[in-house]
C-alpha atoms as a PDB file:
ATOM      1  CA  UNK A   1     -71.500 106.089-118.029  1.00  0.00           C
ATOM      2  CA  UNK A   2     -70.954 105.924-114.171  1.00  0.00           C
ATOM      3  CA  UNK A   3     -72.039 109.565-112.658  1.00  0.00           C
ATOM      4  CA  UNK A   4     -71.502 111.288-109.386  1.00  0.00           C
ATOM      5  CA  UNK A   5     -74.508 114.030-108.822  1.00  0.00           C
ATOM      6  CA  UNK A   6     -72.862 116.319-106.218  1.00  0.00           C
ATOM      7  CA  UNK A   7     -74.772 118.875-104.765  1.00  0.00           C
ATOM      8  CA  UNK A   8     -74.257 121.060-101.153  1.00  0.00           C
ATOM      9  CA  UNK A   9     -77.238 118.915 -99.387  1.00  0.00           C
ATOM     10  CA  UNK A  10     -78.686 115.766-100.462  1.00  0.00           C
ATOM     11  CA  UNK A  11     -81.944 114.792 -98.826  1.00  0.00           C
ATOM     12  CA  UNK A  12     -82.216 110.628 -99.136  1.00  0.00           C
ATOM     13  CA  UNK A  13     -86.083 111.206 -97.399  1.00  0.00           C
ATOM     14  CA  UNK A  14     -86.119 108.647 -94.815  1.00  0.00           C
ATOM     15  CA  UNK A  15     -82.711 109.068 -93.868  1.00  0.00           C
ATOM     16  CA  UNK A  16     -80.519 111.548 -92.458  1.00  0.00           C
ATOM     17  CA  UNK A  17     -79.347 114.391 -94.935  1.00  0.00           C
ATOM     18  CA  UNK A  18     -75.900 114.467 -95.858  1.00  0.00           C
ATOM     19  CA  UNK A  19     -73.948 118.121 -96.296  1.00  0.00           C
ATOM     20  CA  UNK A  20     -72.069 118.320 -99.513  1.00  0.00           C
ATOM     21  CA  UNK A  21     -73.890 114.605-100.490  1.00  0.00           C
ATOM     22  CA  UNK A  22     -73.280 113.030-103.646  1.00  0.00           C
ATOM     23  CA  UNK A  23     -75.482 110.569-105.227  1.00  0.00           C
ATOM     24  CA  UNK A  24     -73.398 107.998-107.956  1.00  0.00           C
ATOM     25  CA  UNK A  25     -75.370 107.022-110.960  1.00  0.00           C
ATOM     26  CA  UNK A  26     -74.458 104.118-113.253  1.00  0.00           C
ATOM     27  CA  UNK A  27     -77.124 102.876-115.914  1.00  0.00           C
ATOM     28  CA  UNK A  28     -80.184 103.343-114.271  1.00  0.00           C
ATOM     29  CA  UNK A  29     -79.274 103.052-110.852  1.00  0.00           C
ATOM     30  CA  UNK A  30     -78.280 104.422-107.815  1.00  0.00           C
ATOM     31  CA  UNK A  31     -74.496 102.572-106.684  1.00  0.00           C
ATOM     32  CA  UNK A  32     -73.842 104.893-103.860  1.00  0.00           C
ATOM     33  CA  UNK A  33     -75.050 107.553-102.050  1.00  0.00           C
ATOM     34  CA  UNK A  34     -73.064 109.358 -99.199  1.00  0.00           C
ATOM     35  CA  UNK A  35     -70.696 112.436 -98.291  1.00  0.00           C
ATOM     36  CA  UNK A  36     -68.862 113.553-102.121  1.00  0.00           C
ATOM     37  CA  UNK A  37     -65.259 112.983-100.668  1.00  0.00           C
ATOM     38  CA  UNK A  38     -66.302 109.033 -99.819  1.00  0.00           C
ATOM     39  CA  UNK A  39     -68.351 108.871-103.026  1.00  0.00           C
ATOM     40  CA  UNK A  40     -65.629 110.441-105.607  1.00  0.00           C
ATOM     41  CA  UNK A  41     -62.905 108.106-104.083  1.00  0.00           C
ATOM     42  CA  UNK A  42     -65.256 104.878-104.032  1.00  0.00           C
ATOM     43  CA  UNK A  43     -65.671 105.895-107.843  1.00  0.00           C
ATOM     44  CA  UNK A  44     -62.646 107.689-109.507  1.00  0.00           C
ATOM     45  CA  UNK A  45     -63.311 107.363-112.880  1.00  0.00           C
ATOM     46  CA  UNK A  46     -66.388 108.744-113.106  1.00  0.00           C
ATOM     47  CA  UNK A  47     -68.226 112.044-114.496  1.00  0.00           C
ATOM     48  CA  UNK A  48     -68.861 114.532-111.995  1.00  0.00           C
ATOM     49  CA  UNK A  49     -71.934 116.436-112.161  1.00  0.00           C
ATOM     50  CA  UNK A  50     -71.703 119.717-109.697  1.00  0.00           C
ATOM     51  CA  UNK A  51     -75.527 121.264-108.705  1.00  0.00           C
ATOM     52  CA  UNK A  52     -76.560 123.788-106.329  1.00  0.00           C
ATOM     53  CA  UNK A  53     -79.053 123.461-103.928  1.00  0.00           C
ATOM     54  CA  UNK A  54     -80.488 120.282-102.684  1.00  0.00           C
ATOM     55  CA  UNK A  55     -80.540 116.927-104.398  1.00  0.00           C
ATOM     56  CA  UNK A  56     -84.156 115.082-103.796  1.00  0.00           C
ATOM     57  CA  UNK A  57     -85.941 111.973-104.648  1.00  0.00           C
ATOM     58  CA  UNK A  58     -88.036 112.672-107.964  1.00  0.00           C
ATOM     59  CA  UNK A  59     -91.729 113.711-107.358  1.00  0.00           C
ATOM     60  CA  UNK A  60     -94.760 112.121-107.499  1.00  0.00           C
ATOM     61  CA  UNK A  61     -97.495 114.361-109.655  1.00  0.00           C
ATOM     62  CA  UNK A  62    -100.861 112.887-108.118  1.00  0.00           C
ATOM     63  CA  UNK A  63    -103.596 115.295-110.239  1.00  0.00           C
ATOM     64  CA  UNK A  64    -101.843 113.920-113.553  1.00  0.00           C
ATOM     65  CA  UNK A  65    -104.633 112.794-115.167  1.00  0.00           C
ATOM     66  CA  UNK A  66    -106.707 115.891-114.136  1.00  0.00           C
ATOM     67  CA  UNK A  67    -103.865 117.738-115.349  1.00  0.00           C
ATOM     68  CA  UNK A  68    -103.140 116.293-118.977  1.00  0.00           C
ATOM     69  CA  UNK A  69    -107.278 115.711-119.547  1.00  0.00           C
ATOM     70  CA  UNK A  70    -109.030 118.845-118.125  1.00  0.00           C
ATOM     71  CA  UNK A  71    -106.422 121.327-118.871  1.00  0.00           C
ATOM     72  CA  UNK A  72    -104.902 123.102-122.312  1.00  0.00           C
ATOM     73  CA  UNK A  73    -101.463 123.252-122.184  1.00  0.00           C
ATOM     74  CA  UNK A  74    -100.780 125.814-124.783  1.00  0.00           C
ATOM     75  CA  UNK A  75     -97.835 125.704-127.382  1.00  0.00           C
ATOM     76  CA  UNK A  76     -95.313 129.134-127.303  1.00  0.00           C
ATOM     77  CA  UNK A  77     -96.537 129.931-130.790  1.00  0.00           C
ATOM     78  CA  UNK A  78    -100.388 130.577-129.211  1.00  0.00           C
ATOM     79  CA  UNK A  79     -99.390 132.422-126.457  1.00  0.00           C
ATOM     80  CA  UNK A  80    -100.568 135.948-127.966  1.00  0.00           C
ATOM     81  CA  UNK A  81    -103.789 134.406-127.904  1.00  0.00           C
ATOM     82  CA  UNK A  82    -104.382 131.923-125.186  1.00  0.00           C
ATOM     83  CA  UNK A  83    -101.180 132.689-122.668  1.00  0.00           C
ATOM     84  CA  UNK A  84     -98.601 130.774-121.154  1.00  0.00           C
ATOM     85  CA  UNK A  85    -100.495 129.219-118.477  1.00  0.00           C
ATOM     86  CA  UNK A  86    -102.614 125.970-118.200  1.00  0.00           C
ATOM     87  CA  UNK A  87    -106.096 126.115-119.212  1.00  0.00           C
ATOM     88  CA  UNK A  88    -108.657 124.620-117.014  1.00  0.00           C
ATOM     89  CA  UNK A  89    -112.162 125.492-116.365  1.00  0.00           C
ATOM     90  CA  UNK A  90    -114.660 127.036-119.101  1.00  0.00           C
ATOM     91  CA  UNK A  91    -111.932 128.160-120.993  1.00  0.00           C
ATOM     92  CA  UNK A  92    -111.000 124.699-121.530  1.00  0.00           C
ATOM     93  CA  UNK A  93    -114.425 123.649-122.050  1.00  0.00           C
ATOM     94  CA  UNK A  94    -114.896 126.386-124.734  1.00  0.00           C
ATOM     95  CA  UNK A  95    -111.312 125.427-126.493  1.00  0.00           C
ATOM     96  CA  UNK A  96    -112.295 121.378-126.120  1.00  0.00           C
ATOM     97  CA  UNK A  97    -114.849 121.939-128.934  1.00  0.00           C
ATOM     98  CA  UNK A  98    -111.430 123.605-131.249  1.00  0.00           C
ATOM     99  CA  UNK A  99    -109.425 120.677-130.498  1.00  0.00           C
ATOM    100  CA  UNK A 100    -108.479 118.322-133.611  1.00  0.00           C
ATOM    101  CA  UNK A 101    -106.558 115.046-132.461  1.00  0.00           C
ATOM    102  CA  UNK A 102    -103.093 116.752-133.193  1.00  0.00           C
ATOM    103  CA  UNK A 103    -103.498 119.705-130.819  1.00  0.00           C
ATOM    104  CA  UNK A 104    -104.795 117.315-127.730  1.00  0.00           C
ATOM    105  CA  UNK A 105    -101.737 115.196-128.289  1.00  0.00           C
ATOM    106  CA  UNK A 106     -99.087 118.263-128.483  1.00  0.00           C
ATOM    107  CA  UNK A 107    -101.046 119.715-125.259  1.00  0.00           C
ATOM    108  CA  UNK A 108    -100.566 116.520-123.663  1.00  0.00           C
ATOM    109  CA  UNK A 109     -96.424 116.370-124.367  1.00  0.00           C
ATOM    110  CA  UNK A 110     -96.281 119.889-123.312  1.00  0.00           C
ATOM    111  CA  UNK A 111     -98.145 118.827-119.932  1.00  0.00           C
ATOM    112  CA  UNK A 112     -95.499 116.068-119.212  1.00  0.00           C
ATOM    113  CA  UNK A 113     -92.319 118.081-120.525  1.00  0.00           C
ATOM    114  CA  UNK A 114     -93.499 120.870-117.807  1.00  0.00           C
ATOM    115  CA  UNK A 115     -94.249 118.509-114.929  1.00  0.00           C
ATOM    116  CA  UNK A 116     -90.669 117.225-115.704  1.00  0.00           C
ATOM    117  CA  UNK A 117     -90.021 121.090-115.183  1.00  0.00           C
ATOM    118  CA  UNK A 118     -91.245 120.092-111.370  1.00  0.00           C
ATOM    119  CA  UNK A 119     -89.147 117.712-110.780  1.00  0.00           C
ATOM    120  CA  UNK A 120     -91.688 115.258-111.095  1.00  0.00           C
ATOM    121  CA  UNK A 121     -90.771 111.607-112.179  1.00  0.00           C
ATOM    122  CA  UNK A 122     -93.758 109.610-111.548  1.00  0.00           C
ATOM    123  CA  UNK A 123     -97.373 109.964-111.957  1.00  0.00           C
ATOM    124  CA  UNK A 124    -100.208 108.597-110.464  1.00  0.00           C
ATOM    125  CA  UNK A 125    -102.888 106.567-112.722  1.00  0.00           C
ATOM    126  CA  UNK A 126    -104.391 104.572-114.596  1.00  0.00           C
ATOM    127  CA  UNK A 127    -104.561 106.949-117.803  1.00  0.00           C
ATOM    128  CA  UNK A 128    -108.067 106.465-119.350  1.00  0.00           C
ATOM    129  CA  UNK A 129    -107.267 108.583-122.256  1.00  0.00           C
ATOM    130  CA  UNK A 130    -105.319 106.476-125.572  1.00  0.00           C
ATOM    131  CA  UNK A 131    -103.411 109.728-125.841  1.00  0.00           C
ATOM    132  CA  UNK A 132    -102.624 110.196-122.567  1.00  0.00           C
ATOM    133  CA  UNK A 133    -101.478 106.927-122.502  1.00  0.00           C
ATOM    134  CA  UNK A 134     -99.509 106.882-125.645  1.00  0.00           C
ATOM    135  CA  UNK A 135     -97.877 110.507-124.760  1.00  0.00           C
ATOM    136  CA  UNK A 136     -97.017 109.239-121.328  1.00  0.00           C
ATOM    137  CA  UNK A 137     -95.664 105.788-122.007  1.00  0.00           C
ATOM    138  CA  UNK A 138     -93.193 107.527-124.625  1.00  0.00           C
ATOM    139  CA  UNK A 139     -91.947 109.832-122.009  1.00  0.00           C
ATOM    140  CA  UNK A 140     -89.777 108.085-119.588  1.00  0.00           C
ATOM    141  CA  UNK A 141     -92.280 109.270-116.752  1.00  0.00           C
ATOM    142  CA  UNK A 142     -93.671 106.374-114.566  1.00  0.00           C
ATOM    143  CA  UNK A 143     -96.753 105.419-114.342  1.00  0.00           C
ATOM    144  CA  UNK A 144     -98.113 104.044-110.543  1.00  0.00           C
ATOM    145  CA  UNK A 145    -101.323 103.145-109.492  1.00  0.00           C
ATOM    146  CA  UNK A 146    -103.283 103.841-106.290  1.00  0.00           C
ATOM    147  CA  UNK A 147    -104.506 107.291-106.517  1.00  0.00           C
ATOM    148  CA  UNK A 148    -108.114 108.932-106.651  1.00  0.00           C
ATOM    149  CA  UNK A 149    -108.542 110.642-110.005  1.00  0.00           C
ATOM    150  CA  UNK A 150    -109.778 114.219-109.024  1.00  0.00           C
ATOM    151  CA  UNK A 151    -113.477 115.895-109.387  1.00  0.00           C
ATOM    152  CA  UNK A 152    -113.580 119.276-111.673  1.00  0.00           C
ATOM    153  CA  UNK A 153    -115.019 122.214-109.665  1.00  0.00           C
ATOM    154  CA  UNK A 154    -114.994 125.803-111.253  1.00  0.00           C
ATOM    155  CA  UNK A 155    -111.748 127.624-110.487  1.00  0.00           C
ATOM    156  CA  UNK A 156    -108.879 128.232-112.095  1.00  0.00           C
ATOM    157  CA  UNK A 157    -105.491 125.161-112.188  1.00  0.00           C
ATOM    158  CA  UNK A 158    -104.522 125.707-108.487  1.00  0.00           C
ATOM    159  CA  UNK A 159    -107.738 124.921-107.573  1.00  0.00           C
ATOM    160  CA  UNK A 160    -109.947 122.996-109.287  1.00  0.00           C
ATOM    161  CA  UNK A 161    -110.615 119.600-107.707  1.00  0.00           C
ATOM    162  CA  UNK A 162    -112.902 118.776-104.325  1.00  0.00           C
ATOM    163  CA  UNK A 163    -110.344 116.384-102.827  1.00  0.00           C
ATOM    164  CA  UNK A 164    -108.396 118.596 -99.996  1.00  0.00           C
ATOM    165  CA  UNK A 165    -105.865 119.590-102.220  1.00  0.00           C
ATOM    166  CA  UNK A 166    -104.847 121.983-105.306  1.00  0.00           C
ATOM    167  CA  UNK A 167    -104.398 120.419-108.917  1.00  0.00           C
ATOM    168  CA  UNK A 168    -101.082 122.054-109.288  1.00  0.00           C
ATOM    169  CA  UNK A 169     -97.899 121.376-111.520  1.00  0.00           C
ATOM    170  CA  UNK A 170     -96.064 121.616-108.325  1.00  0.00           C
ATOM    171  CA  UNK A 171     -96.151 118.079-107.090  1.00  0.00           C
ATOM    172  CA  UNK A 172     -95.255 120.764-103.644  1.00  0.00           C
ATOM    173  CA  UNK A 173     -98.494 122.780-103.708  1.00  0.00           C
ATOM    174  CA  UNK A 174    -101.372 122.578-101.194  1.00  0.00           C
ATOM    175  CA  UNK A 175     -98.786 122.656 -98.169  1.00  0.00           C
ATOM    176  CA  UNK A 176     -97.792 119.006 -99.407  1.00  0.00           C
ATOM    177  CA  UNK A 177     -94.286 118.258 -97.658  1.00  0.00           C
ATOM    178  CA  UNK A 178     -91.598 116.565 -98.819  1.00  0.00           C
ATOM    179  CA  UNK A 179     -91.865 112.760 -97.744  1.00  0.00           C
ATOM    180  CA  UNK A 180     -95.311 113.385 -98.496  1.00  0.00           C
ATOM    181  CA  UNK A 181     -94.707 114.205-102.312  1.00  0.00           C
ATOM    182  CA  UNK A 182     -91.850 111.927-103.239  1.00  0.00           C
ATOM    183  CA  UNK A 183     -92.231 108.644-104.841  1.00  0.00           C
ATOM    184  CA  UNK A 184     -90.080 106.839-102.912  1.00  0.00           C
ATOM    185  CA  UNK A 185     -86.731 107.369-101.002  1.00  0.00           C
ATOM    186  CA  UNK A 186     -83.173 107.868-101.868  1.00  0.00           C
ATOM    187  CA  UNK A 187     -81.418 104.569-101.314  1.00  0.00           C
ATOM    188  CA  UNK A 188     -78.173 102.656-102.902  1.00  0.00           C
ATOM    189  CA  UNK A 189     -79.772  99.802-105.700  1.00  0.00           C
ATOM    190  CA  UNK A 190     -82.976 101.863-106.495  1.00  0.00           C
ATOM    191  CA  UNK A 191     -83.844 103.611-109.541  1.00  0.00           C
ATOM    192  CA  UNK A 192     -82.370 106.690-110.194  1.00  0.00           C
ATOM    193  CA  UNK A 193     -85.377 109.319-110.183  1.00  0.00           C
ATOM    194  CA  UNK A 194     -84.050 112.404-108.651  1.00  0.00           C
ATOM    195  CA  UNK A 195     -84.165 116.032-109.264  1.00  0.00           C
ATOM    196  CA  UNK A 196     -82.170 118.959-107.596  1.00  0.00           C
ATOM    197  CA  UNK A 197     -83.884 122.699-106.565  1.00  0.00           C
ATOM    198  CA  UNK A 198     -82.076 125.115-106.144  1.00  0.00           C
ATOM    199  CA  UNK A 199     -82.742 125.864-102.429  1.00  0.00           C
ATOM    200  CA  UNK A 200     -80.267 125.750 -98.992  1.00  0.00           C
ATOM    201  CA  UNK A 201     -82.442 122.852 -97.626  1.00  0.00           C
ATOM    202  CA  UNK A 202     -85.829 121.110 -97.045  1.00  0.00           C
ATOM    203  CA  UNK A 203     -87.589 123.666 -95.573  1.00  0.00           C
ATOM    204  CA  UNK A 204     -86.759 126.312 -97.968  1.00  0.00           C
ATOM    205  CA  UNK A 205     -87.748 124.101-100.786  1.00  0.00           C
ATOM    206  CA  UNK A 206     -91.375 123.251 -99.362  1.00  0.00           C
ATOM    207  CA  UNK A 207     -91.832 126.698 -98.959  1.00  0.00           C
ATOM    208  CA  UNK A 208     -90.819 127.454-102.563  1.00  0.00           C
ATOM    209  CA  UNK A 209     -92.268 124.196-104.279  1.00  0.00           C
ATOM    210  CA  UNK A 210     -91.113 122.415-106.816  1.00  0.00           C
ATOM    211  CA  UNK A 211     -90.884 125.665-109.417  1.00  0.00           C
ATOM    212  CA  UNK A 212     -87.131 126.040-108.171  1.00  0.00           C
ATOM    213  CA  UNK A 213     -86.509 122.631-109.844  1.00  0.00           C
ATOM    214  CA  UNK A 214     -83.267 123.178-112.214  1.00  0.00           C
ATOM    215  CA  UNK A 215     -82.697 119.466-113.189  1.00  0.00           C
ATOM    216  CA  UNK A 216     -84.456 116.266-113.708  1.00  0.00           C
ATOM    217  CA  UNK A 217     -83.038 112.807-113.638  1.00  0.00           C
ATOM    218  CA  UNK A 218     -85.339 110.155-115.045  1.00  0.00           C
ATOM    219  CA  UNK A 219     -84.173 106.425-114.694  1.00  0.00           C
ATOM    220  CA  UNK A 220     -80.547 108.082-114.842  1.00  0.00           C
ATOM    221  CA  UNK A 221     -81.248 109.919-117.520  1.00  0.00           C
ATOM    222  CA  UNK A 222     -80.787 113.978-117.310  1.00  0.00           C
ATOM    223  CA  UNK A 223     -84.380 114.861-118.741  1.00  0.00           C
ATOM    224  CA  UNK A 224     -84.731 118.358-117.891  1.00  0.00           C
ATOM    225  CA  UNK A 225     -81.968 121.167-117.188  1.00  0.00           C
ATOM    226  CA  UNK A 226     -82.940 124.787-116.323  1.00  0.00           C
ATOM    227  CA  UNK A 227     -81.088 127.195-118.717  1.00  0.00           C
END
């Protein structure tokens, strides 16, 4: 179904932004991308989608590997024991020796369902790990090459690796901006991997990150929606 994603600002990257911006969405791709008024006319039969904030090309999660092999992602029903938050570190190492094949997978889908969470809609490889590989092929999330995998230090999951910058969920963390972080730009005939935050513009959202993400669209597909 043909979509127009309608939001006060729409930041192509690489182009100027465009106030009250519209990005129209049919199968997988992008068919137009411009001021609402220009894009609703162009496309009167479609669904309109109305989102606050900013819409943005999709993120690009470079620490995914680190993030889905040397961390714990725990499942709500543990969180009286182990917390909400990633585990990374020696508690990791001392839960690694726990782990049966069926909790590594399910931390691994709850890794990728929260980077989605981050507007994130790529992720830097290759993926070593058949689980990993599996879990992320199944998701929708695309794979790229040309990144560095990361090197474990002690610390905690916003700072564990030796390369200059944090392994974060937040595709936005380590003072990353935003044509720095994206996979690629906005454009009419790409793919459509977008997300919208719910911030007044690109400043604001590099100095929130990625954590004000309320929805993820994944090859035109609406993969995550805050609630």
């Amino acid at each position: 179904m043909l979509t127009v994603h309608a939001a006060p600002l729409v930041l192509p990257v690489g182009a100027a932004a465009v106030e009250r911006g519209a990005v129209a969405v049919d199968g997988d791709r992008i068919v137009a991308l411009g001021r609402y008024e220009a894009v609703a006319a162009a496309h009167p039969a479609a669904r309109v989608r109305q989102w606050p904030g900013v819409i943005a090309p999709g993120l690009r999660q470079r620490h995914a590997e680190w993030l889905l092999t040397r961390c714990y992602h725990p499942d709500p029903r543990e969180a009286d024991e182990l917390g909400a938050d990633p585990l990374s570190g020696e508690a990791f190492a001392r839960l690694t020796r726990e782990l049966d094949a069926t909790r590594w997978a399910g931390s691994v889908r709850r890794g990728l369902q929260q980077m989605l969470r981050y507007g994130t809609t790529h992720l830097t490889g290759p993926f070593r790990d058949p689980a990993v590989r599996t879990a992320v092929s199944r998701s929708g999330l695309v794979e790229v090459l040309g990144g560095v995998s990361p090197v474990e230090v002690p610390g905690n999951v916003s700072g564990s690796v030796s390369m200059g910058g944090a392994a974060d969920l937040d595709p936005l963390a380590g003072g990353r901006d935003l044509p720095d972080s994206v996979h690629a730009p906005l454009v009419t005939g790409a793919r459509a991997d977008f997300a919208v935050f719910d911030v007044p513009d690109e400043a604001a959202l590099v100095a929130a990150g990625a954590g004000s993400c309320v929805v993820t669209v994944l090859g035109g597909r609406l993969v995550y929606r805050r609630r």
